[in-house]
C-alpha atoms as a PDB file:
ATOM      1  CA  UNK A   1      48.367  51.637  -4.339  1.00  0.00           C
ATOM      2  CA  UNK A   2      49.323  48.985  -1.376  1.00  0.00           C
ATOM      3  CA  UNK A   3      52.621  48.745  -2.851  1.00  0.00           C
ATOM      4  CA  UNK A   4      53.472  52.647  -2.925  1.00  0.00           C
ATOM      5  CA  UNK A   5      52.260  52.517   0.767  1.00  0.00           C
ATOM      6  CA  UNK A   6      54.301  50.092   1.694  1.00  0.00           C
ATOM      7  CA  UNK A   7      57.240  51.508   0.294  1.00  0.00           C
ATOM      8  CA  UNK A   8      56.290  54.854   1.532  1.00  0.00           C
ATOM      9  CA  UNK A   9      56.272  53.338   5.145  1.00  0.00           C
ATOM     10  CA  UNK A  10      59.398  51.859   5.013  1.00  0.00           C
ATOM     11  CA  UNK A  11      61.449  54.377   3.358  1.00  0.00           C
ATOM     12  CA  UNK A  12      60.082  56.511   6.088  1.00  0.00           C
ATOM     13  CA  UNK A  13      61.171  53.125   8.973  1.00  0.00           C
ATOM     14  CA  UNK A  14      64.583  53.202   7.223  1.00  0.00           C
ATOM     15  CA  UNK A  15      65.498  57.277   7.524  1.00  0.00           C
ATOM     16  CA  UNK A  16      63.627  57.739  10.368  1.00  0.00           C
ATOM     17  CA  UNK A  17      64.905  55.327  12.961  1.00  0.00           C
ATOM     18  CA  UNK A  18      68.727  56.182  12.675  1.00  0.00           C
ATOM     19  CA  UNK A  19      67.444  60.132  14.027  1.00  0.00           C
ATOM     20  CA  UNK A  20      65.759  58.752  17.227  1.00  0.00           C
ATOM     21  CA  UNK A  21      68.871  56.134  17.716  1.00  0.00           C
ATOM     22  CA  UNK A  22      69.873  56.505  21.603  1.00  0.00           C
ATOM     23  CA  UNK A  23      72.914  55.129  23.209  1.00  0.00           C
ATOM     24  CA  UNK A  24      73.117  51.170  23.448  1.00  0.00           C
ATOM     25  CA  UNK A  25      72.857  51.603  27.620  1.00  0.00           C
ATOM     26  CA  UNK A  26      69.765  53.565  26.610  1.00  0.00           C
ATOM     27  CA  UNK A  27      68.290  51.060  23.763  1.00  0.00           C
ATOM     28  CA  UNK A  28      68.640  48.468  26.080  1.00  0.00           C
ATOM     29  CA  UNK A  29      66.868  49.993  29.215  1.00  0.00           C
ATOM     30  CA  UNK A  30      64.010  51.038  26.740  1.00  0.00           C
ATOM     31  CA  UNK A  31      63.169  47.617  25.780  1.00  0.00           C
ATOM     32  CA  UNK A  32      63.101  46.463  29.181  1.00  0.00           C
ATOM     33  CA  UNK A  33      60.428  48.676  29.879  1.00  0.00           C
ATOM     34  CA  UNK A  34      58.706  47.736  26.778  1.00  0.00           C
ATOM     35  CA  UNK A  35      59.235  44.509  27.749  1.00  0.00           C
ATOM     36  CA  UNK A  36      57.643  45.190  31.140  1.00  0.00           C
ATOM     37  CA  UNK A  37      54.519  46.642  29.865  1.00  0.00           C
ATOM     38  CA  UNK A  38      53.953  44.312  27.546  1.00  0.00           C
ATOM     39  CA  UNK A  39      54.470  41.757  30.239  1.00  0.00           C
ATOM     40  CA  UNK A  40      51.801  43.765  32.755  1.00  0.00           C
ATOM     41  CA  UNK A  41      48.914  44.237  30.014  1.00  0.00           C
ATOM     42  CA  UNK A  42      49.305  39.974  30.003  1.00  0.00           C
ATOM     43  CA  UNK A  43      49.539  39.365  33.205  1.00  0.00           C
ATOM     44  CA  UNK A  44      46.274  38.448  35.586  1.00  0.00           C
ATOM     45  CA  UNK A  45      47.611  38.559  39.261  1.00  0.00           C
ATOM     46  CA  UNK A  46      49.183  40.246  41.663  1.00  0.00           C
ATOM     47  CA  UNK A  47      51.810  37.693  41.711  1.00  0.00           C
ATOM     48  CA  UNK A  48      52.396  37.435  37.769  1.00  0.00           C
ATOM     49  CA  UNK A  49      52.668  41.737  38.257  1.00  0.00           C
ATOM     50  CA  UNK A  50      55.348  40.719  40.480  1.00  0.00           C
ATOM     51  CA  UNK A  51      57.114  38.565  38.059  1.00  0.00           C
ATOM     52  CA  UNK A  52      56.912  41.135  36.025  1.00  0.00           C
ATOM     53  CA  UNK A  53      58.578  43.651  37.888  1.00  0.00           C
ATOM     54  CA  UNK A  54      61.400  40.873  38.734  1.00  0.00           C
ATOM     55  CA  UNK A  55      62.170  40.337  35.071  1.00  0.00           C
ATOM     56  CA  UNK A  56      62.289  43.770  34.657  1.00  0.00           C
ATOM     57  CA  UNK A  57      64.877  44.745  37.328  1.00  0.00           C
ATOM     58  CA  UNK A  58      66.940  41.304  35.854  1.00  0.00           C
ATOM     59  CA  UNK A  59      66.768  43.110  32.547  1.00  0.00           C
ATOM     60  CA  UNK A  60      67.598  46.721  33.844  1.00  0.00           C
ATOM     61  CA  UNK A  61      70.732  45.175  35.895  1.00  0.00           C
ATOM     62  CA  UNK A  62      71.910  42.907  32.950  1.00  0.00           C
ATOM     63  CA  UNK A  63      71.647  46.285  31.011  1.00  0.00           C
ATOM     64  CA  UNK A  64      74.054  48.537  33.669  1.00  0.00           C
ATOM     65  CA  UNK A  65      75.859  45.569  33.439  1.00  0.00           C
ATOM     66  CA  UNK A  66      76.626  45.009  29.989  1.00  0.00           C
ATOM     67  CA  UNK A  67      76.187  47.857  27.770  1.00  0.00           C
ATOM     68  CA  UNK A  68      75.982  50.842  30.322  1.00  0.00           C
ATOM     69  CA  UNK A  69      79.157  49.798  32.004  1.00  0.00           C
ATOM     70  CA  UNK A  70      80.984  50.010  28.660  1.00  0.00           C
ATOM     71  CA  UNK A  71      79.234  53.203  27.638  1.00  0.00           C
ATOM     72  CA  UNK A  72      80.364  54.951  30.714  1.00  0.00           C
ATOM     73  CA  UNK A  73      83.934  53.083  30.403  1.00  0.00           C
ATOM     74  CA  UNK A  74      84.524  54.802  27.169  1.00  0.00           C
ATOM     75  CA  UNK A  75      82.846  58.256  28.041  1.00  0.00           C
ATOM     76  CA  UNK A  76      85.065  58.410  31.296  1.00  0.00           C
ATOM     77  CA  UNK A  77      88.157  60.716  30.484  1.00  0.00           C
ATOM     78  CA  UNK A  78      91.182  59.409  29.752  1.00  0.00           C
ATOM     79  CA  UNK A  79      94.138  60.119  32.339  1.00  0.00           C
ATOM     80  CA  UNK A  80      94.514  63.201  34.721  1.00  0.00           C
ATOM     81  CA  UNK A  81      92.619  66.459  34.402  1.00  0.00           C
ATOM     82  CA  UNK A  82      94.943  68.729  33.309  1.00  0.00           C
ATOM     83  CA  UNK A  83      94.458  71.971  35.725  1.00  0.00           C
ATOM     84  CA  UNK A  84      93.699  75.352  33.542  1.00  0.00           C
ATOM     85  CA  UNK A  85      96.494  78.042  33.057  1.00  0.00           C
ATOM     86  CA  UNK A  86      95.536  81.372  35.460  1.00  0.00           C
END
């Protein structure tokens, strides 16, 4: 019975993740929010909060750096607009 759940589960893991797949720029920016609240349920102070938020904005940046920037590079159009007849 544990065994037909378990393949039940991932089967489901397997088909199911490519339909929610975002873009890379987006992946990325999701985990550093994950990453942040993980990181806030841990953390104690007000200063370890701020760390927190710190990591998070060097994650977000490293992110618009990295695979935004190329996502945008390659959805930008290519050449001049070409004006419609009349």
């Amino acid at each position: 019975m544990n065994g037909m759940l378990a393949v039940a589960l991932f089967s489901l893991l397997m088909f199911a993740a490519p339909l929610y797949a975002q873009s890379p720029c987006q992946d990325c920016l999701a985990a550093a929010r994950a990453e942040l609240k993980k990181c806030l349920e841990n953390a104690i102070s007000q200063d370890d909060k701020k760390s927190c938020a710190d990591k998070k904005e060097a994650q977000a940046k490293t992110c618009e750096d990295g695979e935004c920037k190329i996502e945008r590079a390659q959805n930008e159009p290519k050449g001049p607009a070409v004006p419609k007849p009349k």
